[in-house]
C-alpha atoms as a PDB file:
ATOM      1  CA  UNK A   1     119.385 134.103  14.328  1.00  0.00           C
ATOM      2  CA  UNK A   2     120.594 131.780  17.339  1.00  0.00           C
ATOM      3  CA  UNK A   3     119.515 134.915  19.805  1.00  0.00           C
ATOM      4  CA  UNK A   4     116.253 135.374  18.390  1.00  0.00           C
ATOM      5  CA  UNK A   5     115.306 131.880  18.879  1.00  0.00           C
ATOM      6  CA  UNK A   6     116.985 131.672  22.475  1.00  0.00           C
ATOM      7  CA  UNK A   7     115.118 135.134  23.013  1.00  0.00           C
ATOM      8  CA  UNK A   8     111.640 133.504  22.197  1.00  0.00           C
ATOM      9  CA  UNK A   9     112.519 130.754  24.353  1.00  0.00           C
ATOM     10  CA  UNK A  10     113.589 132.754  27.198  1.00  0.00           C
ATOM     11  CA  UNK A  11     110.084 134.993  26.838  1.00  0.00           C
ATOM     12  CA  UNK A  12     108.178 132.025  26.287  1.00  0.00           C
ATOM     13  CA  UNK A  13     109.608 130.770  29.657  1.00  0.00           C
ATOM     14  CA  UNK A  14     109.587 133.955  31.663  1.00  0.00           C
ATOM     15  CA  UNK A  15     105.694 133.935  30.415  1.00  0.00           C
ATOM     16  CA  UNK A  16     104.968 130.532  31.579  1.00  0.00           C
ATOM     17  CA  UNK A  17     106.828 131.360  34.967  1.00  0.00           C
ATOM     18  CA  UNK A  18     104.681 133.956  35.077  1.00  0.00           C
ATOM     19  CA  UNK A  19     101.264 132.704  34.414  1.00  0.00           C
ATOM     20  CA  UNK A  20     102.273 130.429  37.142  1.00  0.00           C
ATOM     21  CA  UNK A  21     102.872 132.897  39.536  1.00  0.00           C
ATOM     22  CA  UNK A  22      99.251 134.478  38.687  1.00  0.00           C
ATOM     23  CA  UNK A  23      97.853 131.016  38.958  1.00  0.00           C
ATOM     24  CA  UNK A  24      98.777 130.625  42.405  1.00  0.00           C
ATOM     25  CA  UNK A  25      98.138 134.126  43.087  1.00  0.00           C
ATOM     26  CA  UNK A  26      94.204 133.635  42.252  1.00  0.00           C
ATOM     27  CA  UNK A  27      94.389 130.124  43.923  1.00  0.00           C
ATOM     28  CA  UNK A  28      95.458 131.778  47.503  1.00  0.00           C
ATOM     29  CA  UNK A  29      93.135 134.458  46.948  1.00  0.00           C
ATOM     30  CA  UNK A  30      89.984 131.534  46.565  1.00  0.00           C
ATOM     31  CA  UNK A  31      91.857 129.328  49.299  1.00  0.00           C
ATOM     32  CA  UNK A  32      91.368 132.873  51.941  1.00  0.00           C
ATOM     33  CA  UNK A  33      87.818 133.245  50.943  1.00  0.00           C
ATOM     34  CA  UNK A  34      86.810 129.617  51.253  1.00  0.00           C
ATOM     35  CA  UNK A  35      88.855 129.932  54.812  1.00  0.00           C
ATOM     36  CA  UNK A  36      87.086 132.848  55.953  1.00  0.00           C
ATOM     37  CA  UNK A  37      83.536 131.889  54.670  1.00  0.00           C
ATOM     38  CA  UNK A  38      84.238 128.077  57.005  1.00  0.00           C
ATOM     39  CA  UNK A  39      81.179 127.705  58.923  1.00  0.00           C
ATOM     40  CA  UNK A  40      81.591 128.044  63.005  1.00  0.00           C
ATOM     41  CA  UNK A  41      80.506 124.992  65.027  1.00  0.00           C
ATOM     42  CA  UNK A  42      78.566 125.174  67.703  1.00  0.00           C
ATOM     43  CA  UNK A  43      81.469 124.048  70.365  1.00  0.00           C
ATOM     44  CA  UNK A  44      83.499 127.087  68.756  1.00  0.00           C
ATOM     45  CA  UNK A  45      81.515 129.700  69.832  1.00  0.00           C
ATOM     46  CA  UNK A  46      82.452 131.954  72.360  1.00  0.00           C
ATOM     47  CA  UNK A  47      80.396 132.120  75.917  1.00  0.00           C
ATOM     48  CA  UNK A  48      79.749 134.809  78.091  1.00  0.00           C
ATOM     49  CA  UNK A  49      78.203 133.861  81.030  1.00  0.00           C
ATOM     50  CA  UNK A  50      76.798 137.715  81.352  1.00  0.00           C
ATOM     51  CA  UNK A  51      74.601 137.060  78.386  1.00  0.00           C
ATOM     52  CA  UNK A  52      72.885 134.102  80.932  1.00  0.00           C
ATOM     53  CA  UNK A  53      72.670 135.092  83.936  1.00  0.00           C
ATOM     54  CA  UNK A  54      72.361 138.887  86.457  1.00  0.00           C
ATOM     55  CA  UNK A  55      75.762 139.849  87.312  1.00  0.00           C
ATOM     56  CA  UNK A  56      75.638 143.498  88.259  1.00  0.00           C
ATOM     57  CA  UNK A  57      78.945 145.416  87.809  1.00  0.00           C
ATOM     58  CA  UNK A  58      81.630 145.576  90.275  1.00  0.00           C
ATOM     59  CA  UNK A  59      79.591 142.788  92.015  1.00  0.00           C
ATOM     60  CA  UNK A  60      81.068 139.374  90.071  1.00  0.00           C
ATOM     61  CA  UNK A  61      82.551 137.403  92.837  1.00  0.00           C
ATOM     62  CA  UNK A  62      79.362 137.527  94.884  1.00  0.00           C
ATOM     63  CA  UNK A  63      77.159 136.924  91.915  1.00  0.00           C
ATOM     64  CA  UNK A  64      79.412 133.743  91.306  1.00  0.00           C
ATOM     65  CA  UNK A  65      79.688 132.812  94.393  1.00  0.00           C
ATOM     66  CA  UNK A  66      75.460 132.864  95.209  1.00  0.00           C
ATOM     67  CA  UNK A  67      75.287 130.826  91.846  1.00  0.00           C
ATOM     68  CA  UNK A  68      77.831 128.013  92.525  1.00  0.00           C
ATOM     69  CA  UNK A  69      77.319 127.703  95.992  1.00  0.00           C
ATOM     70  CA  UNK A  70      73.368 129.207  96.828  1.00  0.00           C
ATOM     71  CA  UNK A  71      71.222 128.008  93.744  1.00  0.00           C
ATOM     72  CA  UNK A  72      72.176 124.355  94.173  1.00  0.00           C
ATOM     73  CA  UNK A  73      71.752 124.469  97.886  1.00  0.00           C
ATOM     74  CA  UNK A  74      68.176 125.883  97.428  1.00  0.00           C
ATOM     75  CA  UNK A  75      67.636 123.968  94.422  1.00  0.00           C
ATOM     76  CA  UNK A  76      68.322 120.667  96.584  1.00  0.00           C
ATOM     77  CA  UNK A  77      66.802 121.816  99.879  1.00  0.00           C
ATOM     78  CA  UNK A  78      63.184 122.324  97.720  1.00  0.00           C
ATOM     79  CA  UNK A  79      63.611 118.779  95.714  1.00  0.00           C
ATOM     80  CA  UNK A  80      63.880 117.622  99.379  1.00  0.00           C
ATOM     81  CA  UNK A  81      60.939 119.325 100.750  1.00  0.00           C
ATOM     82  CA  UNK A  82      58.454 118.167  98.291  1.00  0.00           C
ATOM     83  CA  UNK A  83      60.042 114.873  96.680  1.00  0.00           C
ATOM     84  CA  UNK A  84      61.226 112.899 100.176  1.00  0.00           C
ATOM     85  CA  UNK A  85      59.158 114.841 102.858  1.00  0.00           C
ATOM     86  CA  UNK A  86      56.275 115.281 100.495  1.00  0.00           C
ATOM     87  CA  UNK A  87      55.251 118.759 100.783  1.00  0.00           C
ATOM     88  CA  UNK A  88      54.538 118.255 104.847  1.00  0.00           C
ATOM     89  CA  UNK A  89      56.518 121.375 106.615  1.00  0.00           C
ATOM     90  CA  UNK A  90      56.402 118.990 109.725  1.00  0.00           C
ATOM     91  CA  UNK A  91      58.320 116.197 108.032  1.00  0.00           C
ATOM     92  CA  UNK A  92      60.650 118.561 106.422  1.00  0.00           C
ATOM     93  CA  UNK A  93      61.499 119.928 109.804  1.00  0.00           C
ATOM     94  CA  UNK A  94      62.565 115.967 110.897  1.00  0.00           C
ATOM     95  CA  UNK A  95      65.255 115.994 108.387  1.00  0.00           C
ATOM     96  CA  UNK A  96      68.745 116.673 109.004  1.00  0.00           C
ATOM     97  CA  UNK A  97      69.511 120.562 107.036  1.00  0.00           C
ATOM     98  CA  UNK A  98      73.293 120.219 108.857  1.00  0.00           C
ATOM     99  CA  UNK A  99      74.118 118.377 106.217  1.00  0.00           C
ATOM    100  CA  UNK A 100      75.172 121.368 103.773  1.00  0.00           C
ATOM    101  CA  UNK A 101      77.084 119.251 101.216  1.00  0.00           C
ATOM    102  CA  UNK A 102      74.720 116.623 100.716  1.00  0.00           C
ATOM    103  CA  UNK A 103      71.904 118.695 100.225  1.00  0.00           C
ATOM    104  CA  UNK A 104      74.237 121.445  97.921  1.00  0.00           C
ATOM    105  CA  UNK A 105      74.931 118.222  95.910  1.00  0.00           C
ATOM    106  CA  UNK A 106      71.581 117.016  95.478  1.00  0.00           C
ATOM    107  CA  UNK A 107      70.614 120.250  94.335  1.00  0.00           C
ATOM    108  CA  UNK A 108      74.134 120.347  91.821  1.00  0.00           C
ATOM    109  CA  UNK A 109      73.185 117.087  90.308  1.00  0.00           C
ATOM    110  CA  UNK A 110      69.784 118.738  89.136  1.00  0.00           C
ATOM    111  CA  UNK A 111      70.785 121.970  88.499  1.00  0.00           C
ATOM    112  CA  UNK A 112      73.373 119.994  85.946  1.00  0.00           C
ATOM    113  CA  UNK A 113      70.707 117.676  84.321  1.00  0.00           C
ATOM    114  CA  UNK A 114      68.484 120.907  83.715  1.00  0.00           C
ATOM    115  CA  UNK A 115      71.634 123.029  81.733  1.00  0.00           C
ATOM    116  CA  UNK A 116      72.459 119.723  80.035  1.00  0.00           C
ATOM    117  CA  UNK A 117      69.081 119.651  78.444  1.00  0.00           C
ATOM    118  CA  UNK A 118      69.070 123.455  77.633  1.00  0.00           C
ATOM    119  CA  UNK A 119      72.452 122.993  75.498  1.00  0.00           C
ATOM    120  CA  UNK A 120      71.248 120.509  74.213  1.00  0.00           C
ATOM    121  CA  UNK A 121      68.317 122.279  73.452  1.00  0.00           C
ATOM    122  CA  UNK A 122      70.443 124.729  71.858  1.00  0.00           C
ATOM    123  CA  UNK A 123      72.388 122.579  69.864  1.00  0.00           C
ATOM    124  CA  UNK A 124      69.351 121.476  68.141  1.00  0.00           C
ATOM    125  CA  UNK A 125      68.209 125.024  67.452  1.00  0.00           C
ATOM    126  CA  UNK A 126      71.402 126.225  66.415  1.00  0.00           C
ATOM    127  CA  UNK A 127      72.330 127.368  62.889  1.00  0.00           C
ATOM    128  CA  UNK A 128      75.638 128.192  61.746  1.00  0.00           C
ATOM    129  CA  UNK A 129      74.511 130.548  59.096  1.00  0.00           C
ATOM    130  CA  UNK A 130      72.814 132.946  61.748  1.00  0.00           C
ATOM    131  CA  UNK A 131      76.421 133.597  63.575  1.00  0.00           C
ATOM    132  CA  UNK A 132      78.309 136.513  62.188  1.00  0.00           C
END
């Protein structure tokens, strides 16, 4: 009689060790789908810089290069022409266009003002649940 009772006892364990095992079985599987379903941020996404801008194949370094070093320079040497000689091709002429890194900064400054505003722009348009 002793072994049936110890016998119980032992299933009756082995059956609660069990169920516990299934238990945290299910509560992984939930704790992977709640992990996989998190939301991306917006500062998580991943940028590609050819979905933005021309870069023709084989062709990258000069593409870069005209876009870091050209597009500020002519971004600056037009806020000069109309903003401080005022449109006049004759007072444009008087200032000093030597002066490569000032005007390539000028133009950097407001080339970086106008892509703040676009991401922020796109922050305020984005939504997580259109990302796949």
């Amino acid at each position: 009689m002793n072994e049936t009772i110890e016998d119980e006892l032992t299933k009756k364990r082995n059956m609660l060790y069990y169920n516990q095992l299934v238990m945290n079985e299910r509560k992984a599987q939930v704790f992977k789908k709640k992990k996989r379903a998190k939301k991306t941020s917006f500062g998580s996404q991943k940028v590609e810089f050819k979905d933005f801008l021309f870069i023709p194949e084989n062709w990258e370094f000069a593409a870069y290069t005209f876009y870091v070093v050209g597009v500020p320079y002519f971004v600056g040497a037009v806020f000069l022409f109309f903003f401080v000689a005022g449109g006049n091709y004759e007072n444009f002429k008087l200032l000093n266009m030597n002066a490569f890194l000032i005007i390539w900064m000028i133009g950097y400054e407001i080339v970086a003002v106008f892509s703040l505003i676009w991401i922020l722009i796109l922050y305020l348009q984005y939504d997580p649940e259109d990302v796949s």
